[in-house]
Protein backbone atom coordinates (compact mmCIF):
# COMPACT_ATOMS: atom_id res chain seq x y z
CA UNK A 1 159.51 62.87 140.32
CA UNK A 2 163.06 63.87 139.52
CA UNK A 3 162.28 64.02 135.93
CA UNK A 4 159.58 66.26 136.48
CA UNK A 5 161.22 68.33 138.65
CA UNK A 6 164.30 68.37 135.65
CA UNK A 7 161.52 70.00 133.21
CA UNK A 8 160.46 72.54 135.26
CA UNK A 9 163.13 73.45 136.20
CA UNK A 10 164.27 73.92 132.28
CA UNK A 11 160.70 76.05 131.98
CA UNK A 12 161.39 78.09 134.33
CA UNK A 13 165.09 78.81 133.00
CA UNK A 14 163.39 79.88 130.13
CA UNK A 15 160.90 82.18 131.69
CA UNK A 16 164.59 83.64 133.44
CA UNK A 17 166.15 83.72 130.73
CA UNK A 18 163.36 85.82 128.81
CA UNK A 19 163.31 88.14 131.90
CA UNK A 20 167.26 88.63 131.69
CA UNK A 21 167.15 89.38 128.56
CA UNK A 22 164.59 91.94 128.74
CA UNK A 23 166.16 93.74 131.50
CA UNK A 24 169.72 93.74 130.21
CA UNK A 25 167.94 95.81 127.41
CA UNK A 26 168.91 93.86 124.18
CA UNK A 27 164.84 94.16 123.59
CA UNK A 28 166.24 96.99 120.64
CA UNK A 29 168.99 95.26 118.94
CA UNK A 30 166.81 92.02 118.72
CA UNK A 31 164.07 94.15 117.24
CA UNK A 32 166.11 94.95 114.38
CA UNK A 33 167.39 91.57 113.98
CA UNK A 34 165.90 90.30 110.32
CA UNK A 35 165.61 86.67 111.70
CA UNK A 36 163.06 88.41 114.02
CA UNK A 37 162.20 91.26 112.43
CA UNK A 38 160.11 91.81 109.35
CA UNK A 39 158.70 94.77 107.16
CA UNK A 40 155.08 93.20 109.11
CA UNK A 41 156.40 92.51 112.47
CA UNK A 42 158.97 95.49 113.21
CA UNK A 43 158.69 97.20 116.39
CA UNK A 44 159.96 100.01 115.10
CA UNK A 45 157.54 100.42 112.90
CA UNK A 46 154.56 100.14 115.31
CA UNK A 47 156.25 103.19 117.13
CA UNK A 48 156.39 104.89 113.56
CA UNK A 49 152.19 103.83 113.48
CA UNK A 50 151.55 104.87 116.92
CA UNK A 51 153.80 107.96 116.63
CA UNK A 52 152.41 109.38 113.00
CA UNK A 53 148.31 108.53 114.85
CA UNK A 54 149.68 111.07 117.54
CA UNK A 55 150.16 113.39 114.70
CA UNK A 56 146.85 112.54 113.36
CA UNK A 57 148.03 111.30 110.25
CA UNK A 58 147.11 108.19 109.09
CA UNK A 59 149.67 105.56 109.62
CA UNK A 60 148.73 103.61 105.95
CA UNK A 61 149.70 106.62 104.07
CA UNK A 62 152.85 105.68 103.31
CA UNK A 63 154.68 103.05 102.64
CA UNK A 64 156.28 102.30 106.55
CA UNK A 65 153.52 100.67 108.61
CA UNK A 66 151.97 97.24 107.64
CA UNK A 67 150.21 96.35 110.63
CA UNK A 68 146.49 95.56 111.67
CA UNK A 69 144.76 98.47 112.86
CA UNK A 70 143.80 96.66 115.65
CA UNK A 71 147.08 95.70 117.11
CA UNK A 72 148.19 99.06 116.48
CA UNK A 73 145.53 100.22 118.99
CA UNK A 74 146.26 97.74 121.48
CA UNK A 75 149.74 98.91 121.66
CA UNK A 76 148.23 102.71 121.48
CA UNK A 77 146.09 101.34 124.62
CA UNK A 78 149.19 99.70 126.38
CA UNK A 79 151.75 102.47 125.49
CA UNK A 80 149.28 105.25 127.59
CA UNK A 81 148.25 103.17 130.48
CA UNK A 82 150.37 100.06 131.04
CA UNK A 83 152.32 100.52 134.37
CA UNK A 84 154.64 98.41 132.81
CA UNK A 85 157.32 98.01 129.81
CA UNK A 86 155.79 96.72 126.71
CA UNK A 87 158.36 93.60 126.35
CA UNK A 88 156.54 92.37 129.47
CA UNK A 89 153.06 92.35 127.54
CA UNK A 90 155.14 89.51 125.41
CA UNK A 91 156.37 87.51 128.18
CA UNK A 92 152.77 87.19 129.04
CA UNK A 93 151.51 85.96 125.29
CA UNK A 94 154.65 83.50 125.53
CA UNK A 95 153.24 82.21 128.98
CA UNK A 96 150.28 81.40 128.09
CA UNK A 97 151.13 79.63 124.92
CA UNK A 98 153.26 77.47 127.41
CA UNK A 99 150.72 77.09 129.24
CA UNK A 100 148.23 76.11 126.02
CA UNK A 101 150.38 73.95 124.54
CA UNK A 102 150.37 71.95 128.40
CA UNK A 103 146.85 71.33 127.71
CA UNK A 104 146.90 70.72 123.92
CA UNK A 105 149.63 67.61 124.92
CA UNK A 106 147.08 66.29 127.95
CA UNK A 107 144.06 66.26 125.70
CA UNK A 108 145.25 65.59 122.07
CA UNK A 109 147.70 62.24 124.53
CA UNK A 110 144.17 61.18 125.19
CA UNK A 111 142.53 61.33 122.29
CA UNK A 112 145.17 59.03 120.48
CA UNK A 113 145.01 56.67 123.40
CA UNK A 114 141.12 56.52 122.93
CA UNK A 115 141.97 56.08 119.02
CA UNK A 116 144.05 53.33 119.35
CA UNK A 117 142.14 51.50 121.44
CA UNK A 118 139.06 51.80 119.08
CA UNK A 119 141.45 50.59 116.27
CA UNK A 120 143.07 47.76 118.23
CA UNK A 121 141.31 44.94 116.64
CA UNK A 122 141.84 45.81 113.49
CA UNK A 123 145.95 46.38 114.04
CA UNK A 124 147.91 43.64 112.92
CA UNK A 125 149.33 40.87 115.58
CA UNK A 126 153.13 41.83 117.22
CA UNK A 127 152.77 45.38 116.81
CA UNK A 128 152.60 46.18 120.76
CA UNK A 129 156.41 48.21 120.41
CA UNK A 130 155.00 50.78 118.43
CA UNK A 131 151.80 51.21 120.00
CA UNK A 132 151.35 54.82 122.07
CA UNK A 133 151.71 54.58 126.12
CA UNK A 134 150.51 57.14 128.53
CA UNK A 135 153.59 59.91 128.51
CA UNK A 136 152.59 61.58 131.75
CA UNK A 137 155.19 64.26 131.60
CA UNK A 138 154.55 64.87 128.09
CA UNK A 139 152.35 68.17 128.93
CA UNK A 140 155.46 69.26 131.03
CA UNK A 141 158.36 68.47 128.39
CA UNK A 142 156.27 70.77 125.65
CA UNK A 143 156.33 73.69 127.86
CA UNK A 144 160.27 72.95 128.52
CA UNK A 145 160.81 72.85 124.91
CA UNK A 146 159.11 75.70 124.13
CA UNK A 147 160.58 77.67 126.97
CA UNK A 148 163.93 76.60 125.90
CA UNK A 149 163.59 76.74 122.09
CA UNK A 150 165.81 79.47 121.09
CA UNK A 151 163.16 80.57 118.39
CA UNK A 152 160.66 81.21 120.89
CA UNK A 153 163.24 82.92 123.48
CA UNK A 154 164.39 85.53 120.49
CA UNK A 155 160.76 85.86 119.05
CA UNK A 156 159.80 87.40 122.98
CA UNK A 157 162.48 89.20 123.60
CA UNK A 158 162.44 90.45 120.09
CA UNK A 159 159.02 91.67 120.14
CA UNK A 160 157.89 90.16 117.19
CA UNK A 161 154.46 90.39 115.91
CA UNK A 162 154.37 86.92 114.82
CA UNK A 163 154.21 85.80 118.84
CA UNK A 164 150.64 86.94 118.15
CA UNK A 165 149.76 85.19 115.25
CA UNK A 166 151.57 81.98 117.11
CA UNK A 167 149.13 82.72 120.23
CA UNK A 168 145.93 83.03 117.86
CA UNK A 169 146.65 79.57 115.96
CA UNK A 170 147.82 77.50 119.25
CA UNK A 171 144.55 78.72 120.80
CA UNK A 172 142.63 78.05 117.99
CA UNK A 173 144.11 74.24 117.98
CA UNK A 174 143.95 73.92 121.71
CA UNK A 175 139.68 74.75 121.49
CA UNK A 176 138.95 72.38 118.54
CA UNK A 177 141.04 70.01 120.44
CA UNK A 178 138.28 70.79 123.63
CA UNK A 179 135.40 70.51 120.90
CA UNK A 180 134.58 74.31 120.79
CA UNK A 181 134.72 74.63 117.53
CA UNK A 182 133.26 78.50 117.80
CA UNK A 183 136.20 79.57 120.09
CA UNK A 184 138.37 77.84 117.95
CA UNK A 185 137.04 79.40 114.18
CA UNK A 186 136.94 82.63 116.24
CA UNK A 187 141.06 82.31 117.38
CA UNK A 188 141.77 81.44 113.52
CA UNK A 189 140.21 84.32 112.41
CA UNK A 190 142.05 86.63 114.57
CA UNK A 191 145.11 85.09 113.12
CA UNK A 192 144.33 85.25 109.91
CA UNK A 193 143.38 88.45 110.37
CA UNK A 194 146.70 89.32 111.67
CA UNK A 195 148.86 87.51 108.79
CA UNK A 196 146.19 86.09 106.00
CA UNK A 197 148.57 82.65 105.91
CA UNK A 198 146.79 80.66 108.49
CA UNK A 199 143.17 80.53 106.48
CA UNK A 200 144.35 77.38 105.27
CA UNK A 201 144.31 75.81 108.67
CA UNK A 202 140.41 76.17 108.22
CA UNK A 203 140.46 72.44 106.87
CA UNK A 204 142.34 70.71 109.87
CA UNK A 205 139.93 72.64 112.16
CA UNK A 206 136.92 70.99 110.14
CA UNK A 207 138.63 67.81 110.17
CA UNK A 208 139.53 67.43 113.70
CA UNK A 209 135.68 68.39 114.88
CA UNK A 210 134.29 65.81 112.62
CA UNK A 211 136.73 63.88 114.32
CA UNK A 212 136.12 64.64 118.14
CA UNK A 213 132.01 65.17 117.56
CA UNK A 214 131.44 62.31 115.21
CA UNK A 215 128.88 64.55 113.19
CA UNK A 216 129.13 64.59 109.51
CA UNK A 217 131.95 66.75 107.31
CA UNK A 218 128.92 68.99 106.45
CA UNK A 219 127.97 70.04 110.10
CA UNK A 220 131.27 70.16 110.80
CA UNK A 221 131.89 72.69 108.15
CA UNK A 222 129.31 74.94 109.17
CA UNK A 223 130.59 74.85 112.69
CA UNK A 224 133.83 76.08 112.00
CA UNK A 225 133.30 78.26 108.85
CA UNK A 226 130.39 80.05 109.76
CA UNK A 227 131.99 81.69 113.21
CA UNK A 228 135.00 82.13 111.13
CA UNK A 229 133.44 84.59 108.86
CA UNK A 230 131.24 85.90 111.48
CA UNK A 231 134.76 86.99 113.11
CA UNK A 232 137.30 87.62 110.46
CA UNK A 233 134.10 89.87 109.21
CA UNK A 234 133.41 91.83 112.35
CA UNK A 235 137.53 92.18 113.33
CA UNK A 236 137.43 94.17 109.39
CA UNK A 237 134.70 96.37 110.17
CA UNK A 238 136.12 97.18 113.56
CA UNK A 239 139.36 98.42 111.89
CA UNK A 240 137.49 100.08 109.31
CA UNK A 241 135.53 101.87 111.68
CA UNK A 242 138.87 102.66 113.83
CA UNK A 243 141.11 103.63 110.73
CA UNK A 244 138.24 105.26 109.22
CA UNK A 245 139.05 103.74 105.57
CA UNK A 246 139.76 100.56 104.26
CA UNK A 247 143.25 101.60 103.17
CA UNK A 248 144.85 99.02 105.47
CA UNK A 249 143.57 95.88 103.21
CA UNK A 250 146.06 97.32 100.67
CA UNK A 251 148.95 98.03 103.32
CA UNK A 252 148.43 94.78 105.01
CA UNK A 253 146.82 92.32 103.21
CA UNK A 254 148.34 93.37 99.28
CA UNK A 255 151.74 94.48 101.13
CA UNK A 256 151.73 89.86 102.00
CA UNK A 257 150.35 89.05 98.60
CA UNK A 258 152.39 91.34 96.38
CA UNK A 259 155.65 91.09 98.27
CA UNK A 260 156.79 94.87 97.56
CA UNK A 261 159.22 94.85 99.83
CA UNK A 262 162.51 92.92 99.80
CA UNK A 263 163.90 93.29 102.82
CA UNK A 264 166.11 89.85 103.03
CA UNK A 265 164.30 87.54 105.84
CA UNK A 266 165.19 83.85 106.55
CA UNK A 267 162.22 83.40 103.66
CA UNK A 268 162.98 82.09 100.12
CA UNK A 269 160.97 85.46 98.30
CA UNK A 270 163.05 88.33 98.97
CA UNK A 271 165.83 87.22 97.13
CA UNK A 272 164.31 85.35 94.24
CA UNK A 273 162.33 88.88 93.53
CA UNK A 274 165.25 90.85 94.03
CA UNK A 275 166.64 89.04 90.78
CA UNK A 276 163.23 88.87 88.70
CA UNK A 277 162.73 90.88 85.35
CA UNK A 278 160.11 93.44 86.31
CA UNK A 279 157.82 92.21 83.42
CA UNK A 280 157.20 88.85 85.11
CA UNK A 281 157.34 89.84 88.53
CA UNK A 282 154.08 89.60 88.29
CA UNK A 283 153.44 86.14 87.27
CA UNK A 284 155.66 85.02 89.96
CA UNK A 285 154.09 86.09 92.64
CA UNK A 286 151.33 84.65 91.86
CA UNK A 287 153.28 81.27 91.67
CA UNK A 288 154.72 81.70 95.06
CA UNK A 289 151.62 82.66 96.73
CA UNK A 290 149.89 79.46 95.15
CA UNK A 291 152.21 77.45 96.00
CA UNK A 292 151.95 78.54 99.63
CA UNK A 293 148.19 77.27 99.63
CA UNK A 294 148.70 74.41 96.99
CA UNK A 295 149.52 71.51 99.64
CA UNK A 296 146.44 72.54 101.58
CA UNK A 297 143.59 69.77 100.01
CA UNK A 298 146.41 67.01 98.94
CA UNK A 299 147.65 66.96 102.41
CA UNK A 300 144.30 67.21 104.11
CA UNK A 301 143.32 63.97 101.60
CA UNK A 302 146.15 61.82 102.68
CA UNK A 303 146.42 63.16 106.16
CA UNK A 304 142.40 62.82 106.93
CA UNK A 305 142.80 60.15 109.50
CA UNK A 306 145.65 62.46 111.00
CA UNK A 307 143.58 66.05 111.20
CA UNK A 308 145.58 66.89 114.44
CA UNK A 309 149.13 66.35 112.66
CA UNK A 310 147.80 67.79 109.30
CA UNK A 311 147.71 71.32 111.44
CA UNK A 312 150.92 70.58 112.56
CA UNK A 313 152.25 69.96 108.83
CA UNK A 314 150.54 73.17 107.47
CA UNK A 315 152.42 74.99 110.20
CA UNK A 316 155.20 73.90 108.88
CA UNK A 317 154.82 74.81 105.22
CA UNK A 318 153.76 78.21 106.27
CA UNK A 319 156.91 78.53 107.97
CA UNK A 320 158.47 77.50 105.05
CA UNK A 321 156.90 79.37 102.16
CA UNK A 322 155.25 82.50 103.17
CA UNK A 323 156.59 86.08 102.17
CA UNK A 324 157.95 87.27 105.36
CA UNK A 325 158.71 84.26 107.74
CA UNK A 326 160.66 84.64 111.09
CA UNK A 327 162.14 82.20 113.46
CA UNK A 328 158.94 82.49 115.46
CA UNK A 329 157.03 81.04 112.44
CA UNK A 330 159.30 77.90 113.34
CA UNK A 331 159.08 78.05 116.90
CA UNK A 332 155.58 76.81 116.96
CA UNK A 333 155.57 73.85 114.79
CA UNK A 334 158.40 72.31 116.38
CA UNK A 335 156.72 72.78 119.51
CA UNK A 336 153.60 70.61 118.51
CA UNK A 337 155.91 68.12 116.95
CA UNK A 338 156.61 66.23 120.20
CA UNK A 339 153.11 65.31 120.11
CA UNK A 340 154.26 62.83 117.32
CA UNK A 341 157.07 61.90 119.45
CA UNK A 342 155.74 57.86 119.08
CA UNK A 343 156.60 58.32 115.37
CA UNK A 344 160.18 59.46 116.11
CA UNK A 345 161.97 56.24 115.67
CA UNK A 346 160.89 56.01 111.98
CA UNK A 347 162.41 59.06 111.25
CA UNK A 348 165.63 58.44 108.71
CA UNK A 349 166.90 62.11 108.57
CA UNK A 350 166.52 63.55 111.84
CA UNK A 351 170.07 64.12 112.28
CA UNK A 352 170.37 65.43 108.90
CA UNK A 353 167.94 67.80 109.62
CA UNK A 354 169.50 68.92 113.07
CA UNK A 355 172.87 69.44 111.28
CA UNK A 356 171.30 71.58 108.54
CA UNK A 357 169.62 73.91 111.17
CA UNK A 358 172.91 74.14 112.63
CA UNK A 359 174.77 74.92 110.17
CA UNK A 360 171.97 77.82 109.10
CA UNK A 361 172.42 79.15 112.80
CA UNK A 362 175.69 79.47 112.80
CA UNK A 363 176.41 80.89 109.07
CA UNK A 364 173.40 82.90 108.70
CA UNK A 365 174.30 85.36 110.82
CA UNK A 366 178.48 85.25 109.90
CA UNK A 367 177.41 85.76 106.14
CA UNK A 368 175.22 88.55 107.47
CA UNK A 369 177.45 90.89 108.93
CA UNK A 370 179.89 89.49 105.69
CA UNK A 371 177.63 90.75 103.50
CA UNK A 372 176.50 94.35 105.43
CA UNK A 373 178.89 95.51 107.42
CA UNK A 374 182.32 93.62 105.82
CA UNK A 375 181.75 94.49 102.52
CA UNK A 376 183.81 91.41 101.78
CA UNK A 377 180.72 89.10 100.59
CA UNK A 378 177.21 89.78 98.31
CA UNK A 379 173.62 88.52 98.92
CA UNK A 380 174.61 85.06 97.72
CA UNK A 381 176.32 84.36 100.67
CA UNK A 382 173.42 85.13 103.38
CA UNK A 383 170.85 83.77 100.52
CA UNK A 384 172.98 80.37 100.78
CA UNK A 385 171.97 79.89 105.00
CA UNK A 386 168.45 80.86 103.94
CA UNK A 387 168.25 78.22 101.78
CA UNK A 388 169.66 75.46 104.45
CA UNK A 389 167.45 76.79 106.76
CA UNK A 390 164.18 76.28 104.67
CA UNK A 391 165.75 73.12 102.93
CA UNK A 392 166.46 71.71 106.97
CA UNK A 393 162.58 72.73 107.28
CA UNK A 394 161.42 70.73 104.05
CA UNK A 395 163.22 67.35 105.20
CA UNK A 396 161.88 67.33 108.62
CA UNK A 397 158.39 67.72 107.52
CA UNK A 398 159.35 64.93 104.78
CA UNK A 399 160.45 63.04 107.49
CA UNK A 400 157.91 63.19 109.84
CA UNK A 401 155.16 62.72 107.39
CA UNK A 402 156.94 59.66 105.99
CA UNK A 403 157.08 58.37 109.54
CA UNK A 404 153.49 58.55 110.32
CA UNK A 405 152.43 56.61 107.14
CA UNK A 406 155.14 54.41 107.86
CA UNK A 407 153.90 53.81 111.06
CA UNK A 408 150.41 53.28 110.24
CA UNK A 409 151.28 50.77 107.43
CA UNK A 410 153.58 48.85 110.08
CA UNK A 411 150.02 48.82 112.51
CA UNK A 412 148.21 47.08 109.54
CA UNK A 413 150.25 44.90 107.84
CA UNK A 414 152.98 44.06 110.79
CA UNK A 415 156.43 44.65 111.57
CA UNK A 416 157.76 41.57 109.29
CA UNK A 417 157.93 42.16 105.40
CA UNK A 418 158.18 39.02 104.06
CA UNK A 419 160.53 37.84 101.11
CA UNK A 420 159.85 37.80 97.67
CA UNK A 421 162.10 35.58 95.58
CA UNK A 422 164.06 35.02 98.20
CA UNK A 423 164.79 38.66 98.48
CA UNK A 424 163.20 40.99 101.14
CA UNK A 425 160.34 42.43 100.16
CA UNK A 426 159.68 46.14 99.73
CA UNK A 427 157.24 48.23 101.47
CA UNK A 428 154.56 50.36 99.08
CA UNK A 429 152.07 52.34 101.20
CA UNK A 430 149.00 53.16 99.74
């Protein structure tokens, strides 16, 4: 009871602290922050959008405003007739995917107990250590995380866009997760809508309802692909009809695939680009943007057994490699990765990683303000903590993918590797 009362208690610092900040009115200079802030999730530049509609010019005209039409009219909506500040409408989105990510630990908990006991018989003998037990206050130590998790704390107060996108793909997990595979093709259109990257999460959604309805891949498919076009369909010719052209595919859509502009971001594009030849620009774009989607049907292959942690791991690589990542692209796979947490002890480079995200914390910004407002250091220098950053990103999903294979090779052949030669033996997973 103490323990639980300890979470809660850290939950609700984090709903204080959100409030604090919001009130002490560092809303603005968070805004502008670039580890918050993007050319596609500036709050600024929704105020240009809703400002230049108010003028009755179109807010794709230029070259300033890169956001869904749709959004752009819900902050229209909320701007005239909310009683309320707008930073509060965030604090709600970041309660409820709290709240979501509760129930995504109490059902997804039981669906790996009901796995493992299915697969008992077929687990090797002495392997009881690593098998899962109930974690009842596993629902309550996700929403302390999160609460606490500086990248969801700074993506709130910030007012980034991306809390959206986080809200439409933990929604869309936590309905497959329920078996509504509609609701949940429905929430990953919206998000795909919103930043394009998440279409790839199409194939853990398939995977996971084959999984939970025990129909075949083909059913499954339909289920989730057919509402997802359905909606990702009807949210385009709602903005059409509300822009009145399609000119936003180009400012939204081609603004993420060509990667125009090079604002620096805690990404790995901006400054790559910033250096490229103009005559293959080209050509390397399309390599980045390839590579974004490239691990998509390898993973899914290898991970098919594990559709649940193959959404967390394509999290991850978005976070890693799209064109204009923010810390709140890495808030919400580390807060599914506790769901693993029975993994954890085969992790080799967990502190490794810690360190490295440390060390990108703490220099990023130092090189920042070197760089801008010093004069006294060059791109290099802030380019370096982006690089640790994505690098510290890279090892832990190394790491925890290595752990769950590991573990899984551990509940089939045992914990003992026997000697070869009088040597000990060496452990190949297949």
């Amino acid at each position: 009871m103490a323990t639980f009362r300890t979470y809660a208690t850290c939950a609700a610092l984090g709903l204080l602290l959100r409030v604090l900040a919001i009130e002490l009115d560092v809303v603005q200079w968070l805004g502008n922050r670039i580890e918050v802030s993007t050319p596609l999730t500036n709050w600024n530049r929704r105020k240009e959008a809703l400002a230049l509609i108010e003028q009755k010019v179109s807010p794709y005209d230029g070259d300033t405003v890169h956001e869904t039409p749709l959004v752009i009219l819900l902050f229209q909506a909320f701007s005239n007739y909310a009683p309320f500040s707008t930073a509060y409408l965030f604090l709600l989105i970041d309660f409820a995917i709290a709240m979501a990510l509760v129930e995504i630990a109490k059902i997804h908990q039981k669906i790996l107990l009901e796995t493992q006991k299915l697969e008992a018989p077929f687990y090797a003998k002495g392997v009881d250590r690593i098998l899962i037990s109930q974690d009842e206050l596993l629902p309550i130590k996700l929403a302390a995380l999160y609460a606490l998790s500086p990248c969801a704390l700074l993506t709130c107060v910030g007012q980034s866009g991306s809390l959206f996108n986080s809200a439409s793909i933990v929604f869309a997990f936590l309905f497959i997760l329920k078996g509504k595979s509609g609701f949940a093709a429905g929430f990953l259109a919206l998000a795909t809508y919103l930043s394009l990257y998440p279409v790839m999460l199409i194939l853990p959604l398939i995977l996971i309802d084959y999984q939970i309805m025990k129909c075949s891949y083909v059913k499954s498919a339909i289920r989730v692909i057919l509402p997802f076009i359905v909606v990702f369909s009807f949210l385009n010719f709602t903005s059409y009809y509300i822009s009145g052209s399609w000119d936003y595919v180009q400012s939204v859509y081609g603004f993420i695939l060509a990667v125009t502009d090079l604002t620096p971001n805690v990404g790995l594009f901006w400054y790559f680009f910033m250096e490229m030849f103009d005559h293959f620009y080209s050509f390397f774009v399309w390599v980045f943007q390839i590579n974004v989607f490239l691990y998509t049907m390898p993973l899914a292959i290898r991970l098919r057994k594990h559709p649940g942690f193959l959404f967390y791991t394509l999290c991850s690589v978005m976070s890693i490699f799209k064109s204009y990542p923010t810390v709140g692209d890495l808030a919400l796979p580390l807060a599914l990765l506790p769901l693993w947490s029975h993994t954890f002890k085969y992790m080799r480079y967990s502190f490794l990683a810690g360190s490295m995200f440390l060390v990108a914390v703490v220099i990023g910004p130092i090189f920042w303000h070197m760089w801008i407002y010093a004069g006294n250091a060059n791109a290099n220098f802030f380019f370096a903590s982006t690089v640790v950053y994505s690098l510290a990103q890279i090892l832990l999903v190394n790491d925890t993918v290595f752990a769950l294979l590991r573990r899984d090779y551990d509940l089939r052949e045992g914990l003992d590797i026997p000697e070869v030669d009088g040597r000990p033996g060496l452990v190949k997973m297949t």
